[in-house]
Protein backbone atom coordinates (compact mmCIF):
# COMPACT_ATOMS: atom_id res chain seq x y z
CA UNK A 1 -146.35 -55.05 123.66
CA UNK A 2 -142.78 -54.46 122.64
CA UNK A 3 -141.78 -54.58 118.89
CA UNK A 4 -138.15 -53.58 119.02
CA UNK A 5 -136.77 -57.13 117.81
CA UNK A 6 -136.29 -55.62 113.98
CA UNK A 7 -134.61 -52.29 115.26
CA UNK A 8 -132.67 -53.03 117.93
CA UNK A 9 -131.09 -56.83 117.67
CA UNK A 10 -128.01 -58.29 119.12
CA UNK A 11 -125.43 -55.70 118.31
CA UNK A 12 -127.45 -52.91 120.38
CA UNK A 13 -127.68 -54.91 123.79
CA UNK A 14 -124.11 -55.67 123.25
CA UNK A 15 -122.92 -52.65 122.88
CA UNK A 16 -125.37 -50.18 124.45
CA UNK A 17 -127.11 -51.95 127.26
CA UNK A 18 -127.47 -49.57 130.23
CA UNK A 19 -130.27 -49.21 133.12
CA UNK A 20 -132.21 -46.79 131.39
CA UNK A 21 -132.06 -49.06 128.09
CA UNK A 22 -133.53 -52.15 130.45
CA UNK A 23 -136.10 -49.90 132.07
CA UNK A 24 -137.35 -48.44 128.72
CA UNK A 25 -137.81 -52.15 127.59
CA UNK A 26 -139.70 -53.63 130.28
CA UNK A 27 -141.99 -50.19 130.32
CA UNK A 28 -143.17 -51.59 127.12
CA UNK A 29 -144.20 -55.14 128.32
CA UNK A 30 -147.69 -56.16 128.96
CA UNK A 31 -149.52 -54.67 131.98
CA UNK A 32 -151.48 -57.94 132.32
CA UNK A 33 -148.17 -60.04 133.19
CA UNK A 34 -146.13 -59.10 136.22
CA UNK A 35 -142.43 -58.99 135.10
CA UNK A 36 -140.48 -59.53 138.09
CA UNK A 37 -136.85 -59.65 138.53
CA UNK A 38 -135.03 -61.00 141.53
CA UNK A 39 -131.69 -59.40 142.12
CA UNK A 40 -130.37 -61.75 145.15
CA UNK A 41 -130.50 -65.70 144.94
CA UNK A 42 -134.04 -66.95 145.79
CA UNK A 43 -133.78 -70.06 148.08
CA UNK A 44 -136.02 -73.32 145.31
CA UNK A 45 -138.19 -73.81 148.40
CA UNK A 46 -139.48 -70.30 148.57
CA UNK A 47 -139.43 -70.20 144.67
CA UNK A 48 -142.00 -73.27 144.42
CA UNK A 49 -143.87 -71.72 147.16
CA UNK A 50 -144.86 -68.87 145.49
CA UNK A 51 -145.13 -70.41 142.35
CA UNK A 52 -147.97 -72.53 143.90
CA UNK A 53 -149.52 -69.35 145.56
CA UNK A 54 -149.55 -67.64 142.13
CA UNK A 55 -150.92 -70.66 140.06
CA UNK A 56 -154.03 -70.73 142.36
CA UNK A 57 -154.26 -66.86 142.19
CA UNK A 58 -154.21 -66.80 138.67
CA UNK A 59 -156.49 -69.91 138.79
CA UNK A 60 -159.00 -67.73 140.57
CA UNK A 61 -158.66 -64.67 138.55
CA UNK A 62 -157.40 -62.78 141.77
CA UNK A 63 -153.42 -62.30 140.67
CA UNK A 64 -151.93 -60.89 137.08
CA UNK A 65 -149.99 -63.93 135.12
CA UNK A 66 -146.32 -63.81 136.16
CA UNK A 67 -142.82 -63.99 134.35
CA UNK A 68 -140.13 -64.48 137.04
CA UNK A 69 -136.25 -63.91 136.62
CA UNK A 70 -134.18 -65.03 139.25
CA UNK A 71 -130.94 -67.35 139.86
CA UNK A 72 -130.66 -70.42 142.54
CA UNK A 73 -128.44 -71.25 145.18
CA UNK A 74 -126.41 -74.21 143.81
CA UNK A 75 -129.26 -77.17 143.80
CA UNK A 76 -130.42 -80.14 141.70
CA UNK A 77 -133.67 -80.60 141.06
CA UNK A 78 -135.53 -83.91 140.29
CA UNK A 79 -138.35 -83.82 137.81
CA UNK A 80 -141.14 -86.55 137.78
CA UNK A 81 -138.91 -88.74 135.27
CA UNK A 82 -135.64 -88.77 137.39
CA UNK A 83 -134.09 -91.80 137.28
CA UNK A 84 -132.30 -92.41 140.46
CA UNK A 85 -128.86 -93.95 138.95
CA UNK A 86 -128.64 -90.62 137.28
CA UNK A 87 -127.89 -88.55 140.48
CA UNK A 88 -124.20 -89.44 140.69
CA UNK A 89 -122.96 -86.88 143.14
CA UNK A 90 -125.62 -85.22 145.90
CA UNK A 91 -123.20 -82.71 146.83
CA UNK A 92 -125.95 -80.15 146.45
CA UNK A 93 -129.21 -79.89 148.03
CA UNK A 94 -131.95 -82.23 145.77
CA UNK A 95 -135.43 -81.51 145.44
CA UNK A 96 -137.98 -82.98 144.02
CA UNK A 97 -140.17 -81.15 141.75
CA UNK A 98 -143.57 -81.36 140.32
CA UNK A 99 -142.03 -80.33 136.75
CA UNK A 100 -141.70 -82.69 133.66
CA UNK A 101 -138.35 -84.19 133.00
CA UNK A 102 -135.23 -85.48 134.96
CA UNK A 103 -132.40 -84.15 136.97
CA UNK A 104 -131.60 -80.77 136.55
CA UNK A 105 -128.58 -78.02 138.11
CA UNK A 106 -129.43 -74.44 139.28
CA UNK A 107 -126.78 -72.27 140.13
CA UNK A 108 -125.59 -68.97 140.44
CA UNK A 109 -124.56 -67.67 136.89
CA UNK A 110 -127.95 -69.40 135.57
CA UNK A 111 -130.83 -67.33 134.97
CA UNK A 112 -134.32 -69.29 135.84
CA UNK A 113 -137.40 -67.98 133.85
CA UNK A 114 -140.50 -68.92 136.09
CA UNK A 115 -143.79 -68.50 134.59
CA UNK A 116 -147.59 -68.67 135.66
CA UNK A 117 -149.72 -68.29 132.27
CA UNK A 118 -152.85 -68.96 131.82
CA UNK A 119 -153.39 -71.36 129.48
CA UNK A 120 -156.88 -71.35 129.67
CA UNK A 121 -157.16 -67.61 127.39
CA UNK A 122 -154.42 -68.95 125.39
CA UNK A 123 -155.55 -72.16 123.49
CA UNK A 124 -155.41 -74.71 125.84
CA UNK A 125 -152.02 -76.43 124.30
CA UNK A 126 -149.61 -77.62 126.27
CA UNK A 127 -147.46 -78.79 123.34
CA UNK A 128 -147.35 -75.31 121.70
CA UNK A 129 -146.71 -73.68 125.09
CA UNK A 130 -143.72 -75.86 125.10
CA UNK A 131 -142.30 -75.31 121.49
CA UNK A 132 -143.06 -71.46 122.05
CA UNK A 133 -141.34 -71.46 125.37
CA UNK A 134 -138.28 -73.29 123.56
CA UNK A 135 -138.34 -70.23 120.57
CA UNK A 136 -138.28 -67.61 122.98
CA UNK A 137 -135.40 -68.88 125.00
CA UNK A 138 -133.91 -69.38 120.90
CA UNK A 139 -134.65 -66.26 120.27
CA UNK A 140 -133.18 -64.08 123.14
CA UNK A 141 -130.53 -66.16 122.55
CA UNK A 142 -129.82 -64.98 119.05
CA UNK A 143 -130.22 -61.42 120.37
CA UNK A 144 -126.59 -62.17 122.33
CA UNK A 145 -125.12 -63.97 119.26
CA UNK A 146 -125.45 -67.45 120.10
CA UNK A 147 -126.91 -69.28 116.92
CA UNK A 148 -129.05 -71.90 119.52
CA UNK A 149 -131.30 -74.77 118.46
CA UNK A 150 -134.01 -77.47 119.20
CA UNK A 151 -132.17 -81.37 118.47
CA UNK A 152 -134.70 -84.35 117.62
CA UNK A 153 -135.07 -86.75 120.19
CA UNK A 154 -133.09 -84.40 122.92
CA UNK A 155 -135.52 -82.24 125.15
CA UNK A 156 -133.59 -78.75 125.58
CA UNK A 157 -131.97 -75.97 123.73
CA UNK A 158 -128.94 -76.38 122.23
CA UNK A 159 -125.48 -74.89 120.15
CA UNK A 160 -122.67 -75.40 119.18
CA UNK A 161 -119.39 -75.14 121.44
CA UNK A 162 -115.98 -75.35 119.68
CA UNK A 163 -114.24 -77.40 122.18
CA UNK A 164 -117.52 -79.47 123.00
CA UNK A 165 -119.76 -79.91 120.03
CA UNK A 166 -122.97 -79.88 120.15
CA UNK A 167 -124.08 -78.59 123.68
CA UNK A 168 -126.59 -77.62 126.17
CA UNK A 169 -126.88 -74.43 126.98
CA UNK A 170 -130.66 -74.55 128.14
CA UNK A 171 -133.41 -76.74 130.11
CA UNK A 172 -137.06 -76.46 129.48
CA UNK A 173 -139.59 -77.69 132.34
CA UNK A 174 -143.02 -77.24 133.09
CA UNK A 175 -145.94 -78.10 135.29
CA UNK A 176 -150.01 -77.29 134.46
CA UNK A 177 -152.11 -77.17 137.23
CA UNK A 178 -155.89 -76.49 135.77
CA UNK A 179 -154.44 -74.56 132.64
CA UNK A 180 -152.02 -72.43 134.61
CA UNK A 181 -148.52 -73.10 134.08
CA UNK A 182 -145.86 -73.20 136.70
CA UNK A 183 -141.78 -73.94 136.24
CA UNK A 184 -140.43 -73.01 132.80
CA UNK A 185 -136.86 -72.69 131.60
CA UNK A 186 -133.23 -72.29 133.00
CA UNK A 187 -130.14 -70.81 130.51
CA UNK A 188 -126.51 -71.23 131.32
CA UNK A 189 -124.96 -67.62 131.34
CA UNK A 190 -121.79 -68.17 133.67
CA UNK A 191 -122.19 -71.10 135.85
CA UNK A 192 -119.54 -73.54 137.01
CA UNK A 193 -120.25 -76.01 134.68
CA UNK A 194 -118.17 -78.24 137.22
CA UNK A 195 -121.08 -78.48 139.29
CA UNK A 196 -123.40 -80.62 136.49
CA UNK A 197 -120.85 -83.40 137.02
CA UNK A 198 -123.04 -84.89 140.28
CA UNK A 199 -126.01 -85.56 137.93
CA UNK A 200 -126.46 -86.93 134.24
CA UNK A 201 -128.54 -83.57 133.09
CA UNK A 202 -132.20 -84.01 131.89
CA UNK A 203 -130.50 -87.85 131.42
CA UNK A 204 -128.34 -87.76 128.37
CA UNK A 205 -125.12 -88.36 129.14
CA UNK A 206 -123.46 -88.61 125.42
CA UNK A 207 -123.82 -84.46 125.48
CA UNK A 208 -121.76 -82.11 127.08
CA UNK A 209 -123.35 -78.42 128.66
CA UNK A 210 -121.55 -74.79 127.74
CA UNK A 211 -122.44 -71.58 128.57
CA UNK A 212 -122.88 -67.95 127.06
CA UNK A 213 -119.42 -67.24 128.93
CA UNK A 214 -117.62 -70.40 127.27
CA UNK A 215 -119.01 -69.32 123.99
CA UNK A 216 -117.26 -65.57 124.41
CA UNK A 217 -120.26 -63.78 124.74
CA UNK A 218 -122.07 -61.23 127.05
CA UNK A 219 -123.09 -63.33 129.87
CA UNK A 220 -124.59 -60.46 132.30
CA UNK A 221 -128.28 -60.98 133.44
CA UNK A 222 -129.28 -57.54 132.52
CA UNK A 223 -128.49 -57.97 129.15
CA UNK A 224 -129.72 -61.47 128.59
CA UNK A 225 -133.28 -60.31 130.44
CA UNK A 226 -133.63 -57.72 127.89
CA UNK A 227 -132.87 -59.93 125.14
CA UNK A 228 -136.02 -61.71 126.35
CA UNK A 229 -138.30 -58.78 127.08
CA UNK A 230 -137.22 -57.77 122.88
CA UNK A 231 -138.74 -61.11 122.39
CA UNK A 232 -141.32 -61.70 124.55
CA UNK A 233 -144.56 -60.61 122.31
CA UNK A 234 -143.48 -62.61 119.76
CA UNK A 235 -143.68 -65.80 122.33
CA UNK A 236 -146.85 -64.40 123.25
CA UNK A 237 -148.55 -63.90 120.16
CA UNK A 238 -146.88 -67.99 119.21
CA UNK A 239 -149.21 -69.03 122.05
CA UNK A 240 -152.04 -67.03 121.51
CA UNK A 241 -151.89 -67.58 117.30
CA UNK A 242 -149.89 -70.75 116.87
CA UNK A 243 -148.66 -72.00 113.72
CA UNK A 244 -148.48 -75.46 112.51
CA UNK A 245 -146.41 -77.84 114.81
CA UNK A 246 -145.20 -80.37 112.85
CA UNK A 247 -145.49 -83.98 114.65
């Protein structure tokens, strides 16, 4: 487990982030989990693919639990909620997706956290897994300076832009398959935020979306993966220990 979030916050990855710093981080994550990181785009077809694969491995006991970095081609995905009058523009691929929620844009610029965790060792809640998955994207967020935030009544992380207001900067989405989870989370790092314009994202349309580049601050995958390797045990230890969620 890792435990560097009180010594080494925001103002080291800024400033300091190398690839010896990122490899000394992920040496200290769990040797149960797989941490993978995928340097080139990975098509969403072979990304669900193997998400499936792993789910039943993990199911089986026959595969470690997975945390999977990556970035999309541009695409729009449809979760089981998507409204069709909400897809405004298809001029990206659209797939439909086995995941919670509405439409949602991948992109390059975007990094995708994919995870297969099994719920099953971990308290069985699917509504803490959520709220824990929200906190860690929070809190690797506030490891690149970007004060981010759940809203009531808006699924999604969100901040503060000065030109936009409050804004989007992350999607949440999941899938459980027999206590194993699948999907997870996408964070806007440096995508053209152009290319949400063809859908109504995750179907609120009185929000705008920003990104860690709008915002003026480091928006390089390396340094936004270690932010959440520096928080990862704590998201861990949420699911394994959770507090109180309050209704």
């Amino acid at each position: 487990m890792i435990g560097f979030g009180a010594r080494r916050g925001s103002r080291w990855l800024a400033n300091r982030m190398s690839p010896a710093h990122l490899i000394a981080i992920m040496a200290d994550l769990p040797d149960d989990i797989e941490w993978r990181v995928s340097a080139d785009p990975v098509p969403y077809d072979v990304a669900l693919a193997e998400m499936e694969a792993r789910n039943q491995a993990v199911q089986a006991g026959t595969a470690r639990e997975l945390v999977w970095l990556l970035e999309h081609p541009p695409l729009y995905t449809a979760g089981t909620s998507a409204d069709a009058a909400e897809l405004i523009d298809p001029r990206f691929p659209v797939h439909a997706t086995g995941r919670g929620g509405r439409y949602t844009y991948h992109g390059p610029g975007q990094r995708i956290g994919y995870l297969v965790l099994d719920l099953a060792k971990r308290g069985k809640d699917v509504r803490c897994f959520v709220h824990s998955l929200e906190g860690w994207v929070i809190d690797a967020l506030a490891h690149i300076g970007i004060a981010a935030f759940r809203a009531d009544g808006r699924i999604g992380i969100w901040t503060h832009d000065p030109s936009r207001g409050e804004a989007k900067i992350g999607a949440i989405g999941v899938r459980v398959k027999r206590w194993v989870t699948m999907h997870g989370f996408s964070v806007n790092l440096s995508p053209d935020l152009t290319h949400f314009g063809g859908i109504v994202p995750c179907g609120i349309a009185d929000y705008g979306v920003t990104s860690a580049q709008v915002l003026g601050r480091d928006a390089s995958f390396a340094t936004f993966d270690a932010a959440l390797a520096l928080s990862c045990d704590a998201f861990l230890t949420a699911l394994t220990c959770p507090s109180k969620i309050e209704a």
